[in-house]
Every structure is written in structure tokens, then in C-alpha cells.
C-alpha atoms as a PDB file:
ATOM      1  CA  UNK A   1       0.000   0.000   0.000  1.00  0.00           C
ATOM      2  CA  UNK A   2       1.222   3.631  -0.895  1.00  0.00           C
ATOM      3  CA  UNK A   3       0.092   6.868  -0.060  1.00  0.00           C
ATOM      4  CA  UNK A   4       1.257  10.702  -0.859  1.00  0.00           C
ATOM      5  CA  UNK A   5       0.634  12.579   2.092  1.00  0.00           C
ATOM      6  CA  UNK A   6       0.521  16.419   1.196  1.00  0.00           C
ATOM      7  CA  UNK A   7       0.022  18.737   3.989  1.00  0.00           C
ATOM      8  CA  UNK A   8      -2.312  21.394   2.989  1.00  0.00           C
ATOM      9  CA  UNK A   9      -4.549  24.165   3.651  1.00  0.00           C
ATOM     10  CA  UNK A  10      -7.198  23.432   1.850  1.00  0.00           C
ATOM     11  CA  UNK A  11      -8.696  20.580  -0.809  1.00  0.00           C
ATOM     12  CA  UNK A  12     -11.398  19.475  -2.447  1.00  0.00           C
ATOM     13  CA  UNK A  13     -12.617  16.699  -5.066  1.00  0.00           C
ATOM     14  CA  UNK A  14     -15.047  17.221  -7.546  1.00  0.00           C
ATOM     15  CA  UNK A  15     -17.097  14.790  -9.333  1.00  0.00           C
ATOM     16  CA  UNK A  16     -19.177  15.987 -12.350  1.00  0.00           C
ATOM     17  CA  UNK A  17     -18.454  19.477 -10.766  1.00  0.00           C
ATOM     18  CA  UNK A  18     -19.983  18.772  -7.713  1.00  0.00           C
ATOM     19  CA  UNK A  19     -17.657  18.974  -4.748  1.00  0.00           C
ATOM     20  CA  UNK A  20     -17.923  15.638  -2.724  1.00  0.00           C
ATOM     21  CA  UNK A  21     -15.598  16.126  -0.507  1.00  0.00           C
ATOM     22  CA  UNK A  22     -13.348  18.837   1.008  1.00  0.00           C
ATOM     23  CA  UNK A  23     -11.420  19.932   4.219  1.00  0.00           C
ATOM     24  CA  UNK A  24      -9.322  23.247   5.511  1.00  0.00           C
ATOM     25  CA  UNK A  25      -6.105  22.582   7.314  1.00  0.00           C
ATOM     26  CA  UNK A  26      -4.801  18.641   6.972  1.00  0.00           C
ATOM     27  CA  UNK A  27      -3.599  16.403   4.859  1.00  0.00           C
ATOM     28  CA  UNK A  28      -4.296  14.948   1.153  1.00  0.00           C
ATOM     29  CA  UNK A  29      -4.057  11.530   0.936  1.00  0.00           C
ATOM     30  CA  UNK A  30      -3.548  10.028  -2.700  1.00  0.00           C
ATOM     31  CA  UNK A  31      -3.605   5.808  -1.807  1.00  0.00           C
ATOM     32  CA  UNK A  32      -3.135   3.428  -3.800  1.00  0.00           C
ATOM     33  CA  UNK A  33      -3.108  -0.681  -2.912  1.00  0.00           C
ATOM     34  CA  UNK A  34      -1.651  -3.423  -4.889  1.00  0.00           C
ATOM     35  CA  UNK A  35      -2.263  -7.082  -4.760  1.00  0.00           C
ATOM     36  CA  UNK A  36      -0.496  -8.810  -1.535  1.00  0.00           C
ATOM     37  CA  UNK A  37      -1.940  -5.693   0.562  1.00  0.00           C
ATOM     38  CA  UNK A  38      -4.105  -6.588   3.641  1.00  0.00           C
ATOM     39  CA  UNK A  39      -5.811  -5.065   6.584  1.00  0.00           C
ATOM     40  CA  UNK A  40      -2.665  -5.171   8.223  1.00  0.00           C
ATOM     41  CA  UNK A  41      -1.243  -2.731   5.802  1.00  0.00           C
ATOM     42  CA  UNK A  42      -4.334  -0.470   6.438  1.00  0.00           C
ATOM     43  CA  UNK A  43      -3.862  -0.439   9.648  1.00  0.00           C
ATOM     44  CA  UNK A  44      -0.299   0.614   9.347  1.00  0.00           C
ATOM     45  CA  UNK A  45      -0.672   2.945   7.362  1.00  0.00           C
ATOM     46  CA  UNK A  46      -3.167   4.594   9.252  1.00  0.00           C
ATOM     47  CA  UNK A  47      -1.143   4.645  12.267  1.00  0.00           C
ATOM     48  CA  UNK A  48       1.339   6.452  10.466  1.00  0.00           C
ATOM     49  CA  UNK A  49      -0.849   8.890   8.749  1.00  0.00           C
ATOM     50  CA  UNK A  50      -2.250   9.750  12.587  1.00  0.00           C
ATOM     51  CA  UNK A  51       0.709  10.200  14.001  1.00  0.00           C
ATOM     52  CA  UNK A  52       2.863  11.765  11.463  1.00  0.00           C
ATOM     53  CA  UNK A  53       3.932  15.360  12.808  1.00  0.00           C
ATOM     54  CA  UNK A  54       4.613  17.715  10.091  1.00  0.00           C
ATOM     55  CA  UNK A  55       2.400  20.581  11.198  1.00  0.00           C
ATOM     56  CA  UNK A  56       4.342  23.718  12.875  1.00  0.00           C
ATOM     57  CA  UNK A  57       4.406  23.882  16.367  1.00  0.00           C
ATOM     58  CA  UNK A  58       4.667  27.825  18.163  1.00  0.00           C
ATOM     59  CA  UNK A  59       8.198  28.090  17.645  1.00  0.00           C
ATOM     60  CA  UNK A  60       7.743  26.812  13.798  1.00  0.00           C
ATOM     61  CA  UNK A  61       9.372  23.231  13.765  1.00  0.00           C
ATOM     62  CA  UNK A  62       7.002  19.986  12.458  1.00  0.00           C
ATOM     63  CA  UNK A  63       6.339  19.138  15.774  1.00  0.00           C
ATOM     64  CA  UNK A  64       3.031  18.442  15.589  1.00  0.00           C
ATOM     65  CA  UNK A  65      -0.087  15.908  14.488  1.00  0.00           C
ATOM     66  CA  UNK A  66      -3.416  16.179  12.888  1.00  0.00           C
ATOM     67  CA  UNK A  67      -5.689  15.712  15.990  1.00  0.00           C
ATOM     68  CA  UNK A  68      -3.121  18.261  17.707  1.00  0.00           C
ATOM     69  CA  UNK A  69      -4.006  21.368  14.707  1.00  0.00           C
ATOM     70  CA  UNK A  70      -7.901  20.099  14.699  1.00  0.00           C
ATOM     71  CA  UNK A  71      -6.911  19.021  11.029  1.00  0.00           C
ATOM     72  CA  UNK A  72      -8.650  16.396   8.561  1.00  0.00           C
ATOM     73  CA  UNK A  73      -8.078  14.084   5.650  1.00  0.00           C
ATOM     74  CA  UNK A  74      -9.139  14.282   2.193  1.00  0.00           C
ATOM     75  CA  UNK A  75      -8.638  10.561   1.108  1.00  0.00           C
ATOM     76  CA  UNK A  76      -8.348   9.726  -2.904  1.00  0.00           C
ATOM     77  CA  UNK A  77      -7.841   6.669  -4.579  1.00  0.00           C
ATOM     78  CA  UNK A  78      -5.511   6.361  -6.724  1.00  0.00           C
ATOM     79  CA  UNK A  79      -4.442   3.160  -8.790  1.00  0.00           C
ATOM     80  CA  UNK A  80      -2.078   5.278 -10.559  1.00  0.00           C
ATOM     81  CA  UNK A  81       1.031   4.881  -7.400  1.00  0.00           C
ATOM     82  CA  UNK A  82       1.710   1.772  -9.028  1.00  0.00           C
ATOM     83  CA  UNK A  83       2.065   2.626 -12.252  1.00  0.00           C
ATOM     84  CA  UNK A  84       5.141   1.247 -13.724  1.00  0.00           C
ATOM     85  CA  UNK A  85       6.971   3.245 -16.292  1.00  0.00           C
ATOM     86  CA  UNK A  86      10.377   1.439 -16.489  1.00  0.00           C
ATOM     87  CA  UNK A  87       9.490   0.100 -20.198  1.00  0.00           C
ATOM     88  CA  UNK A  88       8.439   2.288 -23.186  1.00  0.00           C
ATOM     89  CA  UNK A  89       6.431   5.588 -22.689  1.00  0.00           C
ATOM     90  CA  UNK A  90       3.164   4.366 -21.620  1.00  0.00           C
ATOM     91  CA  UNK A  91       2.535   2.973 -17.512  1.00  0.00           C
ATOM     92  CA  UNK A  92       1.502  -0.238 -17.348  1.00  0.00           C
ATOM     93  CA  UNK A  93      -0.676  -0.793 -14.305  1.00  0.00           C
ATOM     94  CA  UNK A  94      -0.491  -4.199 -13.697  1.00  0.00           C
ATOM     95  CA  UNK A  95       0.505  -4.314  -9.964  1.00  0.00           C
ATOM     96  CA  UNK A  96      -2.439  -2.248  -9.259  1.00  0.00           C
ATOM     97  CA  UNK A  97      -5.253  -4.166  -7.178  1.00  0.00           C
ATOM     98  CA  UNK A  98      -8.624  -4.851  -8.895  1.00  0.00           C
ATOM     99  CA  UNK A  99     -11.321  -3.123  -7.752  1.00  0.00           C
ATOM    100  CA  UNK A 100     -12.830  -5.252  -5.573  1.00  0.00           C
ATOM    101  CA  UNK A 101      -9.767  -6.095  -3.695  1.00  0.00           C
ATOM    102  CA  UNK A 102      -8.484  -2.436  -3.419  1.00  0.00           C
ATOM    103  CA  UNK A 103     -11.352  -0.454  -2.603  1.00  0.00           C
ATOM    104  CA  UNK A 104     -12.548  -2.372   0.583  1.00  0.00           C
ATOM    105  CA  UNK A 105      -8.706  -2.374   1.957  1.00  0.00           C
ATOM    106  CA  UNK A 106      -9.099   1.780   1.038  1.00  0.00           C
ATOM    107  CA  UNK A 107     -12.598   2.239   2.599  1.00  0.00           C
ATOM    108  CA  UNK A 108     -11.001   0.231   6.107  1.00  0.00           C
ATOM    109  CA  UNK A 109      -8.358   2.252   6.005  1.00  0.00           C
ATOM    110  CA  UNK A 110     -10.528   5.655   6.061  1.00  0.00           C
ATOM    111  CA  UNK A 111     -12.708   3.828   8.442  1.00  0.00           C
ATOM    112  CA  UNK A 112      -9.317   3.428  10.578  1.00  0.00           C
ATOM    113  CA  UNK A 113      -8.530   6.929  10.532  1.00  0.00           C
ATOM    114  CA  UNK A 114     -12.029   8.377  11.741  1.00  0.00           C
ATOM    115  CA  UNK A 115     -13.046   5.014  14.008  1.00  0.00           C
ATOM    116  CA  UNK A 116      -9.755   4.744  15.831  1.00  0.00           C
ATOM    117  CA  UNK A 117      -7.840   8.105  15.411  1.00  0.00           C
ATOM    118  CA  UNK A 118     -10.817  10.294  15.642  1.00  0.00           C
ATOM    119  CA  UNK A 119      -9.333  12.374  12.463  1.00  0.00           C
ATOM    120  CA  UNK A 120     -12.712  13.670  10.299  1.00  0.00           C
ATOM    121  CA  UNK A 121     -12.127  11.584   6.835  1.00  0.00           C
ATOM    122  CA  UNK A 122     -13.800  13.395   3.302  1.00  0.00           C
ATOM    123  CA  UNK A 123     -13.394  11.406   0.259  1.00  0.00           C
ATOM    124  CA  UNK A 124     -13.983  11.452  -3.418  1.00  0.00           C
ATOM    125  CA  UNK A 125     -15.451   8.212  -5.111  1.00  0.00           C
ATOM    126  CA  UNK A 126     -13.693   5.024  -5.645  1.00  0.00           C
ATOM    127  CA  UNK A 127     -13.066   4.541  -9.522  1.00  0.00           C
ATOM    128  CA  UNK A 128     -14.556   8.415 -10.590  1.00  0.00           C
ATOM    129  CA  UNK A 129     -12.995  10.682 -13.048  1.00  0.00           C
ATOM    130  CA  UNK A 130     -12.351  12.871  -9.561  1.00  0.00           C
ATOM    131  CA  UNK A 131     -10.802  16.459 -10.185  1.00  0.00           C
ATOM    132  CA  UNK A 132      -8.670  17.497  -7.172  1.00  0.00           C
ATOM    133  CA  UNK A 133      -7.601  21.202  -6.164  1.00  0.00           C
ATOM    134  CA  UNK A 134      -5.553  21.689  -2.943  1.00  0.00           C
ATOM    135  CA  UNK A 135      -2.812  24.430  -1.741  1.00  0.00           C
ATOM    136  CA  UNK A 136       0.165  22.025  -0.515  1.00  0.00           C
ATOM    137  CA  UNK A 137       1.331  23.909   2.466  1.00  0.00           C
ATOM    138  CA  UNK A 138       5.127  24.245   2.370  1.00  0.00           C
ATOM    139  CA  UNK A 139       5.416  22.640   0.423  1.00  0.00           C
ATOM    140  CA  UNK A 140       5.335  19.068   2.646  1.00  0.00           C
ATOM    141  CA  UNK A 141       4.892  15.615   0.587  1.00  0.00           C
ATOM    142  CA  UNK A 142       6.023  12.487   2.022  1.00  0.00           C
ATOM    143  CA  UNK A 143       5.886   9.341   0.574  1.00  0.00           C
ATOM    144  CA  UNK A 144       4.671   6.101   2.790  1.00  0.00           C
ATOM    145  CA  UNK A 145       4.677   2.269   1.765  1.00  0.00           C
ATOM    146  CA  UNK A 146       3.940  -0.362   3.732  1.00  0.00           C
ATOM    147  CA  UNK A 147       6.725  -2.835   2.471  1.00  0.00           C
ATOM    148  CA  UNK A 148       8.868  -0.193   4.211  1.00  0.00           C
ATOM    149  CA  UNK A 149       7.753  -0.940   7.903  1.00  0.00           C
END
């Protein structure tokens, strides 16, 4: 399982042009889930996401958490992290979970975040043509995989 975390001020995702989904200050979450990825990966992950403290404390270091700057999550799926571009010009997204192994691992892992972390969770729709617009605040991106635990 991958995910781009991308502190931020502000996102939303829009579907059709209707916004389904948006937060203020947090994080935007782009996940995507491969084949051997379980609920223990999820859960993982989701520990990580909780806990990660990249948010300025008073004195301006990354000091501090989500839950600590009242922030949320705007959670997108995103096959595309396992894209594989090492041959010719055009990805092949073979290691890529099917549908209907990725998307319940995704929707437990949002259910993680809100159900054990207490961190409000907004999403987009699993498999939509979404159209995302956020303000990366820092910029801060960090890349997490599970296989790196």
C-alpha cells in the first residue's frame, strides 16, 4: 500500500463538478493498494498517517499531528502509485489491485482513521474521473509504503 501525504490548507474533489468532498487545514491523501496488501497494511498505514507530525508547532518546527491542529483528511484513490513506467512511454498498471480487492482495503483504512484516530475523513469516489484542487502547504509531501515498515 502507498500513499502521498501532502500537507495542505485546503482541498477538495469534484465529481461531475460537484464537490464531494473537502477539508481546511490537513492532509491529502492520494492511496493506492496493490495485490499482496491486507488489513494489516491499512492499519499501518493509518497509524502512520495519525501520528505523522509535520504541522508547525509555536516556535515553527514539524512538531506536531493532525488531531493536535484540529486538522482532517481528504482521502483519494488512486491506482495510478503503481504505475510502472520502467518500459516504453506508456505505464503499465499491472501491480495495481482490482477493484474489488483495493477499494474495501481503502474504505477500512478511512474507516481506521475516523473510528480509531478520531481524524474527520472526506473522500472522493472510488473509480470516478475525480478532479482534485488543494494548496500544498510548504510545500510538505512524504511518501509512505507499507513494504517499508
Amino acid at each position: 500500500m502507498r500513499i502521498v501525504v501532502q500537507r495542505c490548507s485546503r482541498a477538495e474533489v469534484r465529481i461531475d463538478g460537484e464537490v464531494t468532498g473537502h477539508i481546511g487545514t490537513g492532509f491529502l491523501l492520494l492511496v493506492g493498494i496493490t495485490h499482496d496488501d491486507t488489513r494489516a497494511d491499512a492499519e499501518y498505514l493509518a497509524k502512520k498517517v495519525a501520528g505523522m507530525r509535520v504541522f508547525n508547532d509555536a516556535e515553527g518546527k514539524m512538531n506536531l499531528a493532525l488531531k493536535d491542529v484540529d486538522g482532517a483528511v481528504l482521502s483519494i484513490s488512486q491506482f495510478t502509485l503503481y504505475g510502472d513506467a520502467r518500459k516504453g512511454n506508456r505505464p503499465s498498471f499491472v501491480h495495481a489491485a482490482r477493484p474489488e480487492v483495493a477499494e474495501p482495503l481503502y474504505d477500512y483504512f478511512n474507516h481506521l482513521l475516523q473510528s480509531e484516530y478520531g481524524i474527520p475523513v472526506a473522500t472522493g469516489r472510488f473509480g470516478a474521473d475525480m478532479k482534485v484542487d488543494f494548496v500544498n502547504d510548504g510545500p510538505v509531501t512524504i511518501l509512505l509504503d507499507s513494504l517499508d515498515k
